[in-house]
Protein backbone atom coordinates (compact mmCIF):
# COMPACT_ATOMS: atom_id res chain seq x y z
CA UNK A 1 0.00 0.00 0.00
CA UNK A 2 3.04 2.49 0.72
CA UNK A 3 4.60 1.79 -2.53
CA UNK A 4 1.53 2.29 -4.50
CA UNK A 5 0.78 5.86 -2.34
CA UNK A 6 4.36 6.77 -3.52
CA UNK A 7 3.73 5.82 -6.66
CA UNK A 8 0.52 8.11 -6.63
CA UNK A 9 2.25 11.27 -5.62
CA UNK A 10 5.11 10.89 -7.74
CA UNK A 11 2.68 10.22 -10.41
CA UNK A 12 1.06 13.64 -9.71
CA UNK A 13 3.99 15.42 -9.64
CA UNK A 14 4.74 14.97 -12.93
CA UNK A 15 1.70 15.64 -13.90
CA UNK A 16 1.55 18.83 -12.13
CA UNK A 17 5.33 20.34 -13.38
CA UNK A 18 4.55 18.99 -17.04
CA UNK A 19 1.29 21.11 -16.86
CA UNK A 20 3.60 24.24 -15.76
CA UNK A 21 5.75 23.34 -18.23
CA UNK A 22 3.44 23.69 -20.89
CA UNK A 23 1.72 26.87 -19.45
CA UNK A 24 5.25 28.37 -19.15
CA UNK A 25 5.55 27.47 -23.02
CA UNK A 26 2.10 29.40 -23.53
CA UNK A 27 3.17 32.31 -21.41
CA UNK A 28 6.44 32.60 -23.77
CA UNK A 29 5.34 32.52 -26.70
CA UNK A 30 1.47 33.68 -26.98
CA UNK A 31 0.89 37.33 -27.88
CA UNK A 32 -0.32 38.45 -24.01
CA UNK A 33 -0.10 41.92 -22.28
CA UNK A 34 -0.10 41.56 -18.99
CA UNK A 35 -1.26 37.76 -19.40
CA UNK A 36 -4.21 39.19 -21.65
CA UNK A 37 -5.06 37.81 -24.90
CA UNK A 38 -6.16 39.59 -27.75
CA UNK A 39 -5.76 42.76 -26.48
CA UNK A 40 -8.82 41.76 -24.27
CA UNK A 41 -11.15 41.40 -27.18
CA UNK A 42 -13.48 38.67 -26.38
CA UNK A 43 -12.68 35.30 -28.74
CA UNK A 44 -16.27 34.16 -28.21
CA UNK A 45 -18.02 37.25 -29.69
CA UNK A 46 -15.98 36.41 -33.08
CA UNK A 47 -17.61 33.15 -33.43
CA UNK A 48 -20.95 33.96 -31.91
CA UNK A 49 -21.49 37.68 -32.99
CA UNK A 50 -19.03 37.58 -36.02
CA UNK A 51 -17.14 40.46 -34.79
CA UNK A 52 -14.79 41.65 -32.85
CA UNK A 53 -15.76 42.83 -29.27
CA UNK A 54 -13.85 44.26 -26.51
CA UNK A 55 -14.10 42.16 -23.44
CA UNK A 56 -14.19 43.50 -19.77
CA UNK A 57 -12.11 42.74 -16.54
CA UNK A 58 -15.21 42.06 -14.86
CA UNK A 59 -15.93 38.87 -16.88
CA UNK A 60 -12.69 37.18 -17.08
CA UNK A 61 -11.14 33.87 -17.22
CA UNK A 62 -7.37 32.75 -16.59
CA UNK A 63 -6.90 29.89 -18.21
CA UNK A 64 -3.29 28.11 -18.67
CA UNK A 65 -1.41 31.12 -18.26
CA UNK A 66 -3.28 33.61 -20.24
CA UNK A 67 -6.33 35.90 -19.51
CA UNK A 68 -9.60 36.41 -21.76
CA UNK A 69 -12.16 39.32 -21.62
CA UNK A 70 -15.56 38.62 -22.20
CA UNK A 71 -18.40 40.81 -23.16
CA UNK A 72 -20.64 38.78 -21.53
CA UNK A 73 -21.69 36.45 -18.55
CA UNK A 74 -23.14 33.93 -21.84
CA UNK A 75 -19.59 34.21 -23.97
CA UNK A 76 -17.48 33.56 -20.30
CA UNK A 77 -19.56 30.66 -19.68
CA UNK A 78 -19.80 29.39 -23.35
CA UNK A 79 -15.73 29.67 -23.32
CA UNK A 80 -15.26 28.05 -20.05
CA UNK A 81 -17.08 24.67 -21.79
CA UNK A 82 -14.41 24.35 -24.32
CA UNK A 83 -11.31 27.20 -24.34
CA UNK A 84 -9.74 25.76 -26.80
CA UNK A 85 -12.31 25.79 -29.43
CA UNK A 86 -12.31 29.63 -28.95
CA UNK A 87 -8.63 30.87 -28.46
CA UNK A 88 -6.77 32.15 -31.42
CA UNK A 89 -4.81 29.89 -34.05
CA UNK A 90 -0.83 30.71 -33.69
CA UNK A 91 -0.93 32.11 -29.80
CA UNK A 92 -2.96 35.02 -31.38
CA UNK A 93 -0.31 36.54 -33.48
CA UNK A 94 -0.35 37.10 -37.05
CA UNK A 95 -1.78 34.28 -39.07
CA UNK A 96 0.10 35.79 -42.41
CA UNK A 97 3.21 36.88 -40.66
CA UNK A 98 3.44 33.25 -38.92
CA UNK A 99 2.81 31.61 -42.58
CA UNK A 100 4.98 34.01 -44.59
CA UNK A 101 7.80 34.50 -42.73
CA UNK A 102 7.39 32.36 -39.45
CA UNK A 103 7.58 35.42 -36.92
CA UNK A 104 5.31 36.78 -34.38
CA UNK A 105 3.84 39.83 -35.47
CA UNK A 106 1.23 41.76 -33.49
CA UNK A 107 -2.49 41.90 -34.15
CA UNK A 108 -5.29 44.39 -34.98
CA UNK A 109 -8.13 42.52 -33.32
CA UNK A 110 -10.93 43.95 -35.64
CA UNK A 111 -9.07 42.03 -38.28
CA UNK A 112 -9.97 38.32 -38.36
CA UNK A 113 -11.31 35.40 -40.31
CA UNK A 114 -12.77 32.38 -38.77
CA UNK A 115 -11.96 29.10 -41.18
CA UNK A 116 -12.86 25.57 -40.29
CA UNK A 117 -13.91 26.21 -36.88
CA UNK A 118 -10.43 28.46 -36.16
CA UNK A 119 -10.01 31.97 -35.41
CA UNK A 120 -7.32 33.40 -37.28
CA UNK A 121 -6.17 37.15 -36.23
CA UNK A 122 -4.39 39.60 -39.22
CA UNK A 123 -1.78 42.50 -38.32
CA UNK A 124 -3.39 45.91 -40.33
CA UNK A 125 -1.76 49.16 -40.12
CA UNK A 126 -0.77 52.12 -42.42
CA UNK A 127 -2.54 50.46 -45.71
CA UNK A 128 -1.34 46.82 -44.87
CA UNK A 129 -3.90 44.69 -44.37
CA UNK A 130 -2.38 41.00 -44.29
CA UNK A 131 -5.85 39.77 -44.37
CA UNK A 132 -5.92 40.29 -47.59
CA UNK A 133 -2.47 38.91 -48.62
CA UNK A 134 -3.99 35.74 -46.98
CA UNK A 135 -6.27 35.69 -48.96
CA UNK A 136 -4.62 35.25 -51.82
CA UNK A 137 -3.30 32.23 -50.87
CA UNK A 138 -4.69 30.48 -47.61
CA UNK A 139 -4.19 27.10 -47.87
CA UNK A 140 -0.36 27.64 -48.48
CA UNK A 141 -0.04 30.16 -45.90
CA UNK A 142 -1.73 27.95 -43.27
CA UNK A 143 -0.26 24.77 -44.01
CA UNK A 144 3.30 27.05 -43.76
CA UNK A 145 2.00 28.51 -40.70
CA UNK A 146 1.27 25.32 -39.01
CA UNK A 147 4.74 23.95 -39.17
CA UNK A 148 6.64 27.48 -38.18
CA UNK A 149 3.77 27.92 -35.30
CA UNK A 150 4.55 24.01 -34.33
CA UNK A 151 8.30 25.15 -34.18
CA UNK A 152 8.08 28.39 -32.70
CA UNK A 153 5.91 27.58 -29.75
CA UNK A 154 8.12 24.09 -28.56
CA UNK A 155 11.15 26.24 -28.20
């Protein structure tokens, strides 16, 4: 019985520091301010309200190592059922620059496309809109995008 308590705790142990692990991983390498995503737009309201919506303190939820604004009590609750269905493809950065180029480029949150289920988030500033380079070429930008996000966010 003592070996298999050991066994038990050391079990949970690892458990427990590769879980930090990962969330340290997260914390490195998603685009956060403070530990907020999305520049505390809420990633429900773009799959729910099909735009983007600025999220408040009030209603929000820390999940492994990042927090999300909601702009309501129904989006916090519908994201706290499944976060990963809602949070953005590539740790929230650019979904060209991560295809293109494999860096992480910051994000105009008004600027998105939802594909296949998955929120995708597009820099656009001073008459460059990558949304629209993306366009142009999805499927190779993703597929690219996949690989250098894989890559990026294991380092």
């Amino acid at each position: 019985m003592k070996h298999l308590i050991t066994a038990i705790a050391l079990l949970l142990i690892q458990v427990s520091s590769s879980h930090a692990q990962e969330t340290a991983l997260r914390v490195k390498h998603f685009n956060l301010h403070d530990r907020v995503a999305i520049q505390g737009y809420d990633p429900v309201a773009y799959f729910k309200q099909n735009k983007a919506e600025k999220g408040s303190k009030d209603l929000a939820v820390f999940y492994q190592g990042a927090t999300y604004y909601f702009s309501s009590a129904a989006n916090k609750d519908e994201f706290k059922k499944n976060p990963a269905l809602y949070e953005p493809q590539y740790g929230g950065w650019c979904a060209y620059a991560m295809g293109s180029k494999g860096e992480k480029v910051s994000i105009n949150p008004s600027t998105f496309k939802i594909t296949n289920g998955k929120l995708y988030l597009f820099y656009n500033k001073l008459f460059n809109n990558t949304l629209t380079d993306w366009n142009k070429e999805e499927a190779g930008l993703r597929s690219k995008a996949d690989d250098n996000w894989t890559k990026i966010s294991k380092q």
